[in-house]
Protein backbone atom coordinates (compact mmCIF):
# COMPACT_ATOMS: atom_id res chain seq x y z
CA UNK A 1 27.90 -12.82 5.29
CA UNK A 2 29.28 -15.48 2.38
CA UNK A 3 32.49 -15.06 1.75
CA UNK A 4 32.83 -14.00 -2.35
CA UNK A 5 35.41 -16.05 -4.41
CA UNK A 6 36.00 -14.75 -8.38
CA UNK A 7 38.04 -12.94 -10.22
CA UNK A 8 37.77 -8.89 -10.07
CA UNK A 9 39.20 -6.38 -11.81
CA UNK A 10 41.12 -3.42 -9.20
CA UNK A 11 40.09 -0.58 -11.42
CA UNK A 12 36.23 -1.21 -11.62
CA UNK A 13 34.48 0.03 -7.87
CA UNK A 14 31.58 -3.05 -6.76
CA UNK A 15 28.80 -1.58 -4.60
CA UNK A 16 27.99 -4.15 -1.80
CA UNK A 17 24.44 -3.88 -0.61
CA UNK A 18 22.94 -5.18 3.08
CA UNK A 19 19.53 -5.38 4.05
CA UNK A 20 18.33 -5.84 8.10
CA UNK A 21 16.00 -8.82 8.92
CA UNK A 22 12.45 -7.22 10.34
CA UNK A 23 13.66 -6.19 13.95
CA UNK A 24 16.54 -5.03 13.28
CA UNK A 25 18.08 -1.41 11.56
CA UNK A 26 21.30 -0.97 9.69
CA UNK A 27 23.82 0.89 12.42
CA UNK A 28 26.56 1.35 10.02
CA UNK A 29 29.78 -0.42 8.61
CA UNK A 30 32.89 -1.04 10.73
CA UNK A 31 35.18 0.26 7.60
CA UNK A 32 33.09 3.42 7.32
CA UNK A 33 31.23 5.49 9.58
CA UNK A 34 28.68 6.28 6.80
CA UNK A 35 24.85 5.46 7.47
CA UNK A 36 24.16 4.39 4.00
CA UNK A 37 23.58 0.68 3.78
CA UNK A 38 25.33 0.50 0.23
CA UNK A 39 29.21 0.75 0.35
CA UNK A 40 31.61 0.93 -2.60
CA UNK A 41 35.30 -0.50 -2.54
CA UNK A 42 38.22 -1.33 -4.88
CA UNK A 43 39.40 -4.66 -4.44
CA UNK A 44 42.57 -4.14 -4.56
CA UNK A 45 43.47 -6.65 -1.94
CA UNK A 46 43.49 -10.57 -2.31
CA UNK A 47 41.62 -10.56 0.62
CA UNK A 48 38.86 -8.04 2.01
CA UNK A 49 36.71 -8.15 4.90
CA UNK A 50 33.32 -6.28 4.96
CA UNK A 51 31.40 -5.85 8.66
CA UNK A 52 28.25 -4.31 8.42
CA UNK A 53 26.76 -3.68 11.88
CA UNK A 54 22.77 -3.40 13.20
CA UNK A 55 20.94 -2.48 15.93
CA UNK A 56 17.96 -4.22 17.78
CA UNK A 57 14.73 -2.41 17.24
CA UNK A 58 12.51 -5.67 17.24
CA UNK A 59 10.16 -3.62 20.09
CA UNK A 60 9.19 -0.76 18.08
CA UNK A 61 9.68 -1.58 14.23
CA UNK A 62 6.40 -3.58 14.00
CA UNK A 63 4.38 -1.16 15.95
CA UNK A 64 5.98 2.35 15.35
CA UNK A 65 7.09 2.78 11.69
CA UNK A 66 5.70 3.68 8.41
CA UNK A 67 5.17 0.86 5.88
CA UNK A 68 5.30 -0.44 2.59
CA UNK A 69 1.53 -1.15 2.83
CA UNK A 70 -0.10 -1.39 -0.90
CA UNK A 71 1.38 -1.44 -4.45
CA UNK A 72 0.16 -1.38 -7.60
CA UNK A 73 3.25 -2.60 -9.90
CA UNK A 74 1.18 -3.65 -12.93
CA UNK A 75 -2.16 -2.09 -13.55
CA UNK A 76 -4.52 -3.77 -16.76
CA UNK A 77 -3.97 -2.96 -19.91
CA UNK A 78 -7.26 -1.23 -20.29
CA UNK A 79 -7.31 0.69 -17.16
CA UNK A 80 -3.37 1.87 -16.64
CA UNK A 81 -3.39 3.50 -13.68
CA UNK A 82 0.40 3.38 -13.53
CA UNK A 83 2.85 2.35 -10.87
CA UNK A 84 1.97 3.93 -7.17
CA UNK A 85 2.87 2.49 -3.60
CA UNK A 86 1.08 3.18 -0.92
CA UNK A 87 2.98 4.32 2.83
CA UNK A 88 1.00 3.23 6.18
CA UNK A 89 1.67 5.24 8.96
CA UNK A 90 2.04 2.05 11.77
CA UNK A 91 2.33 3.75 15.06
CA UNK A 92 0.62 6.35 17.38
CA UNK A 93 2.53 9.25 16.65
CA UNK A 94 2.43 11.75 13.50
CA UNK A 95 5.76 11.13 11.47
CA UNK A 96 7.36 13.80 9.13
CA UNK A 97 8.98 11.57 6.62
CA UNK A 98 9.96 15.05 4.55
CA UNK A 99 13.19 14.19 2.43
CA UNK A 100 12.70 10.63 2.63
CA UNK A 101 13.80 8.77 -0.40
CA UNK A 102 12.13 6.14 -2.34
CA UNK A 103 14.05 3.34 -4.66
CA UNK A 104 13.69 0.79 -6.87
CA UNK A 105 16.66 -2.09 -6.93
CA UNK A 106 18.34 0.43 -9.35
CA UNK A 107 20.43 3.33 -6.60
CA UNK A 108 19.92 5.62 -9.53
CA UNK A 109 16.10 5.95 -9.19
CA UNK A 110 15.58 8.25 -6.73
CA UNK A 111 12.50 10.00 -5.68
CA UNK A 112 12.73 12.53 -2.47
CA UNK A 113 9.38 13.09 -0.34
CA UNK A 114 8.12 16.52 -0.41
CA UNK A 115 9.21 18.97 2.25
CA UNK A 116 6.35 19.59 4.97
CA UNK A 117 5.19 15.96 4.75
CA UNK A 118 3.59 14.49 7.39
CA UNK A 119 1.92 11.19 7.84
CA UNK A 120 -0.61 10.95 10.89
CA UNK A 121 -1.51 7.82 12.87
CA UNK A 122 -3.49 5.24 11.09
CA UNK A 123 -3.11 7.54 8.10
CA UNK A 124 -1.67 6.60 4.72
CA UNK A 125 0.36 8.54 1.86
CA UNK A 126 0.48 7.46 -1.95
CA UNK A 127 3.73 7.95 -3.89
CA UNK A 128 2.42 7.77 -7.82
CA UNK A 129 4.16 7.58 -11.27
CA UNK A 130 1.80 9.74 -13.22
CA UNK A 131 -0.84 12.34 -11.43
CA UNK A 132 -2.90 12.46 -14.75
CA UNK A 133 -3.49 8.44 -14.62
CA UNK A 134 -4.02 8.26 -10.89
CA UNK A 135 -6.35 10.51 -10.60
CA UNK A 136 -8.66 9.99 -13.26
CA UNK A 137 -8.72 6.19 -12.09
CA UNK A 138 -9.22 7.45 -8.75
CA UNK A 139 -10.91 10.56 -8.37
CA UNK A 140 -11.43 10.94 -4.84
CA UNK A 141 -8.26 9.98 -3.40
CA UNK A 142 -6.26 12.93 -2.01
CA UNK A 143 -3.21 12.27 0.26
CA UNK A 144 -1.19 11.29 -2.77
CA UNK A 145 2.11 12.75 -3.55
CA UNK A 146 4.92 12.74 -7.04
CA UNK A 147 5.52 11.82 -9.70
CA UNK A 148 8.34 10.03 -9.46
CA UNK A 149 9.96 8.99 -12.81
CA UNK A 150 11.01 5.12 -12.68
CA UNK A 151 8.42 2.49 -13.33
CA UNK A 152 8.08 -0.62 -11.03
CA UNK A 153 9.41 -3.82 -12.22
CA UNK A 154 7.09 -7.38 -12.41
CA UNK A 155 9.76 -8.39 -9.94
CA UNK A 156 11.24 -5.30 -7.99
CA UNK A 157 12.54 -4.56 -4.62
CA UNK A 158 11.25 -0.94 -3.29
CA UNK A 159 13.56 0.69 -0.28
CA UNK A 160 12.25 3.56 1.73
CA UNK A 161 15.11 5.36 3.45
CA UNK A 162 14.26 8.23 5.76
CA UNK A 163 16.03 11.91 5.22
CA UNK A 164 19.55 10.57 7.22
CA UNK A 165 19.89 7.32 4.50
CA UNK A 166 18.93 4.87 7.25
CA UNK A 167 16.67 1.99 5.31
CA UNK A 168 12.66 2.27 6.94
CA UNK A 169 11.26 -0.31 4.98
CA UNK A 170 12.14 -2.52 1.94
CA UNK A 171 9.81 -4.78 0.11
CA UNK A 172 11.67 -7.78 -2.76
CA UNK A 173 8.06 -8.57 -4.74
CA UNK A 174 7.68 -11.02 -7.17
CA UNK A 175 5.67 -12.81 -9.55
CA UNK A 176 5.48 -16.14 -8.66
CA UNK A 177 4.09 -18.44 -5.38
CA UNK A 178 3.69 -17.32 -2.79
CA UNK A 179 2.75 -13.78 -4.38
CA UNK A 180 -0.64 -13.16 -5.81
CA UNK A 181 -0.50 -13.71 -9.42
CA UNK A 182 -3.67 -11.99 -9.50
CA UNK A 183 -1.79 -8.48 -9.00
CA UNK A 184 0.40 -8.87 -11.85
CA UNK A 185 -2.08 -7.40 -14.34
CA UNK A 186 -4.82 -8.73 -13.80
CA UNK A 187 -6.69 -5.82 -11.71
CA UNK A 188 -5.71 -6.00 -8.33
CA UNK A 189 -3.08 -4.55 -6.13
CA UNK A 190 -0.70 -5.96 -3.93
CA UNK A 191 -2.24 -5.27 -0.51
CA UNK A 192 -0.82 -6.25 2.55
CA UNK A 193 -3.01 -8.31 4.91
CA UNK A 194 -1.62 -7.12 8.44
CA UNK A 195 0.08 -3.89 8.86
CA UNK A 196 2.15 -6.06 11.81
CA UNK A 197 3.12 -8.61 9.56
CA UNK A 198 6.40 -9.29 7.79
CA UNK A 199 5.57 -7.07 4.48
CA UNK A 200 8.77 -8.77 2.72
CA UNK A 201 7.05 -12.32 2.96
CA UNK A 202 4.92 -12.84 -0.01
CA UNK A 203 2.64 -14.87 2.14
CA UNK A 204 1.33 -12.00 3.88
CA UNK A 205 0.50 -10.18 0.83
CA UNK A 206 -3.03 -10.45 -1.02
CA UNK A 207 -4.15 -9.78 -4.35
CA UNK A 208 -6.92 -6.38 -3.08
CA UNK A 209 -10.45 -8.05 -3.69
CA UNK A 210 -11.44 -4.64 -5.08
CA UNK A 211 -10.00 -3.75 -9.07
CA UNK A 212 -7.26 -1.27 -9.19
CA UNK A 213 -7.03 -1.67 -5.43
CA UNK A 214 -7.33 0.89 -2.29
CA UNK A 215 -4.66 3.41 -2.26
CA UNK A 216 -4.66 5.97 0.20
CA UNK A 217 -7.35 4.07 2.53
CA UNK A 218 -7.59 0.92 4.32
CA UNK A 219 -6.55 -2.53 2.70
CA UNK A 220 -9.60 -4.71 1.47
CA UNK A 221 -8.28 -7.71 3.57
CA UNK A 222 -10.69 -10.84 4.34
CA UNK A 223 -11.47 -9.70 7.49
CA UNK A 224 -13.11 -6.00 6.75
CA UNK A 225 -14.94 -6.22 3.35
CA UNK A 226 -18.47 -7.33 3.12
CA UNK A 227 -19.47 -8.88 -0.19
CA UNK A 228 -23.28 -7.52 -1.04
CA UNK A 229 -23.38 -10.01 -4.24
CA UNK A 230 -21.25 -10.79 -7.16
CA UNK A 231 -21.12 -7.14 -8.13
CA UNK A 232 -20.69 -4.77 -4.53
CA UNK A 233 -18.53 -4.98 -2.17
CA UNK A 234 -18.84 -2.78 1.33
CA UNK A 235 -15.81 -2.43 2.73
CA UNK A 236 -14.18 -1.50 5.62
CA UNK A 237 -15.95 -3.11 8.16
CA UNK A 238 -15.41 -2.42 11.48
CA UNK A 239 -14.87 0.90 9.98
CA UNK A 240 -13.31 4.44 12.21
CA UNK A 241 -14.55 6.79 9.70
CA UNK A 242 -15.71 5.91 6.16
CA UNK A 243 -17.62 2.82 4.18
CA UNK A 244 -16.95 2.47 0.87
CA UNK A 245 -19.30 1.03 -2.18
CA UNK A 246 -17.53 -0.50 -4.80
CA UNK A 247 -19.23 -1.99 -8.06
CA UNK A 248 -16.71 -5.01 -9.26
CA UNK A 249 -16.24 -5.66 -13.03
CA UNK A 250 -20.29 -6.74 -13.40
CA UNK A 251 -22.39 -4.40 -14.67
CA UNK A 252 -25.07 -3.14 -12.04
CA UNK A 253 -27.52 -0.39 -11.29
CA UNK A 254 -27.55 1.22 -7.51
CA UNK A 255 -30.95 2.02 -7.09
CA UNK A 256 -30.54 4.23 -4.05
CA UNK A 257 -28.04 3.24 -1.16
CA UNK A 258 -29.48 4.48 2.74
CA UNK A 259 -27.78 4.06 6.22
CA UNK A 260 -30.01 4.36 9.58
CA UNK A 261 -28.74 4.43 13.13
CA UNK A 262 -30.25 2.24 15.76
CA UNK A 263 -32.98 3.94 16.43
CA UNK A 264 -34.37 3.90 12.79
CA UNK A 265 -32.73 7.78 11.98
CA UNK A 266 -32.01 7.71 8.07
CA UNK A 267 -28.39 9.61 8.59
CA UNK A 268 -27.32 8.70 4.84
CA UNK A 269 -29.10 8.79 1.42
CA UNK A 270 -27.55 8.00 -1.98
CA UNK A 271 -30.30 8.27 -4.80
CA UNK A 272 -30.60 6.88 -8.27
CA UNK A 273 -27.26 5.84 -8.56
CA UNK A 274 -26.28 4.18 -11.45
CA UNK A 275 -22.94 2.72 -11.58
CA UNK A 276 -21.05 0.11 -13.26
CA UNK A 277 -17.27 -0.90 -13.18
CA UNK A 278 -15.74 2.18 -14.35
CA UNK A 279 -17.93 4.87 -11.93
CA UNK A 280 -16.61 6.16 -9.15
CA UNK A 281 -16.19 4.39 -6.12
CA UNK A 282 -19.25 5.16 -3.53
CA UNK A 283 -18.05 7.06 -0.17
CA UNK A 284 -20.28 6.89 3.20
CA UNK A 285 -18.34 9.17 5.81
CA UNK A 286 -19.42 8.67 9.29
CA UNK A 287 -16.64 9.70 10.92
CA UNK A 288 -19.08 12.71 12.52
CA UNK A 289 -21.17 9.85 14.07
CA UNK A 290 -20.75 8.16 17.28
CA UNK A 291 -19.57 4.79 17.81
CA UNK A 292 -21.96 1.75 18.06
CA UNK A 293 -23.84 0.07 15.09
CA UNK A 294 -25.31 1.27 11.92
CA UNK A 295 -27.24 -0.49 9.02
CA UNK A 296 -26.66 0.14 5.82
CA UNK A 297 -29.49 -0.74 3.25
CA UNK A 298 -28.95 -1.09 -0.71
CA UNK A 299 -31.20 -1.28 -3.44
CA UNK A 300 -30.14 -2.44 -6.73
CA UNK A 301 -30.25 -4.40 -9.81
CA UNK A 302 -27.92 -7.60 -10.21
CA UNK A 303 -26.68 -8.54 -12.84
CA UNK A 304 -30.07 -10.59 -13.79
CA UNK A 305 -31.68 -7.40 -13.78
CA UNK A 306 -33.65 -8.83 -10.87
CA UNK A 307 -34.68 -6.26 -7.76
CA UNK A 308 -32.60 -6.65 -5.06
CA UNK A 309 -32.39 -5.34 -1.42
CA UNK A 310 -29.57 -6.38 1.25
CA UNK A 311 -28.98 -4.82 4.85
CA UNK A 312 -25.97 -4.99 6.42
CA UNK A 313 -24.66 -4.17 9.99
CA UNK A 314 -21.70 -1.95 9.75
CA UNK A 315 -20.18 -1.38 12.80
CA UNK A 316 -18.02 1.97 13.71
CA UNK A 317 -14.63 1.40 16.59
């Protein structure tokens, strides 16, 4: 830690705030035997030594914790879905994260998890802003949970501390290189791009590929979402459970969307579907279905008004 030179006033308290590099989880501080990473003194000394202490927990952190996965900090003007962040459960196990507390940079917004809540493997939970505005943007998203009353900043730091004050996760976010600029308005979400990656590195963050992002499901990264043509994208893929048809911001009719098995069994039929970019998202769930390969077939109109038909392998893990 830097040592601090200034002038300071003995009356007036200063809060002194430590965050622990990825790896590592604040233990405590060797003046107090509180948990809570934030510690208030007087300075009523001319000289005063701070020692906050950490533990190694570079093993399991990456692979065993819930995450900061997904955050929507600025929606577009025209389609406000408000401020949410979306938690990834990282790890094997099912984690109660009941009583855990969400922040903003400010101490004073405070938001405190639901009792009973549980967050299974590979599962994801959505802390919103406004219920009304989430779910009329997204209709058939359901492991969602608030609202909590603070609004992100363009710029912000979000802290996720579980139930004992210990800090989970923390995310600084910004506006500028290297994070997307795309997310800052302009449609997209913050997604990031490897649940094992460093989620406080702006270079492992994306701009989603799909408007108003994915909350409460699996990122749109590079490496899962198919794009059909300008205006669909088919997304996740490798997929465990669901596949997901999303009509971008170009106006298109789905003429009827089919998926077959291998052996030529239509398993999946989505008629007459017309959709365009404020419709609800199209859901394929095959999590019933065994693993192998599937092929998805959809008809449509592009944005030419031309016929189209494109088959694509979706595979299920």
């Amino acid at each position: 830690m830097s040592d601090f030179s200034g002038k300071y006033f003995s009356n007036f308290p200063m809060n002194i705030s430590v965050y622990p590099k990825k790896g590592y989880k604040f233990r405590g501080w060797m003046q107090d035997t509180t948990s809570n990473n934030v510690i208030v003194f007087s300075p009523n000394y001319d000289k005063y030594e701070l020692i906050a202490t950490f533990e190694d927990e570079s093993d399991t952190l990456a692979s065993n914790s819930i995450i900061i996965n997904e955050i929507m900090y600025k929606s577009p003007d025209n389609k406000d879905t408000k401020d949410w962040i979306e938690l990834y459960n990282n790890s094997n196990n099912i984690i109660d994260i009941s009583d855990w507390v969400l922040k903003d940079s400010d101490d004073d917004h405070i938001y405190v998890i639901d009792k009973n809540t549980t967050i299974k493997p590979d599962n994801y939970l959505v802390l919103i802003y406004d219920k009304s505005e989430f779910t009329s943007f997204y209709p058939d998203i359901q492991n969602y949970q608030g609202s909590f009353d603070f609004g992100l900043g363009r710029g912000d730091i979000i802290r996720l501390f579980d139930k004992s004050g210990s800090l989970m996760d923390f995310v600084e976010y910004k506006t500028i290189s290297p994070w997307p600029a795309a997310a800052d308005g302009k449609g997209p979400s913050l997604e990031l791009n490897n649940p094992n990656s460093d989620n406080n590195n702006g270079l492992n963050w994306n701009a989603s590929f799909v408007e108003l992002g994915t909350p409460g499901r699996k990122n749109s990264s590079i490496n899962s979402i198919t794009k059909v043509s300008n205006s669909v994208y088919v997304f996740p893929n490798p997929t465990k459970d669901k596949i997901w048809i999303v009509p971008t911001n170009k106006v298109i009719n789905l003429i009827d969307i089919k998926l077959f098995d291998t052996f030529g069994s239509l398993i999946y039929l989505e008629p007459l579907k017309s959709a365009n970019a404020d419709a609800n998202e199209i859901m394929i769930d095959i999590s019933k279905e065994l693993k192998g390969l599937y092929f998805l077939q959809i008809n449509y109109l592009d944005e030419n008004g031309r016929f189209q038909t494109s088959f694509i392998k979706i595979m299920k893990v």
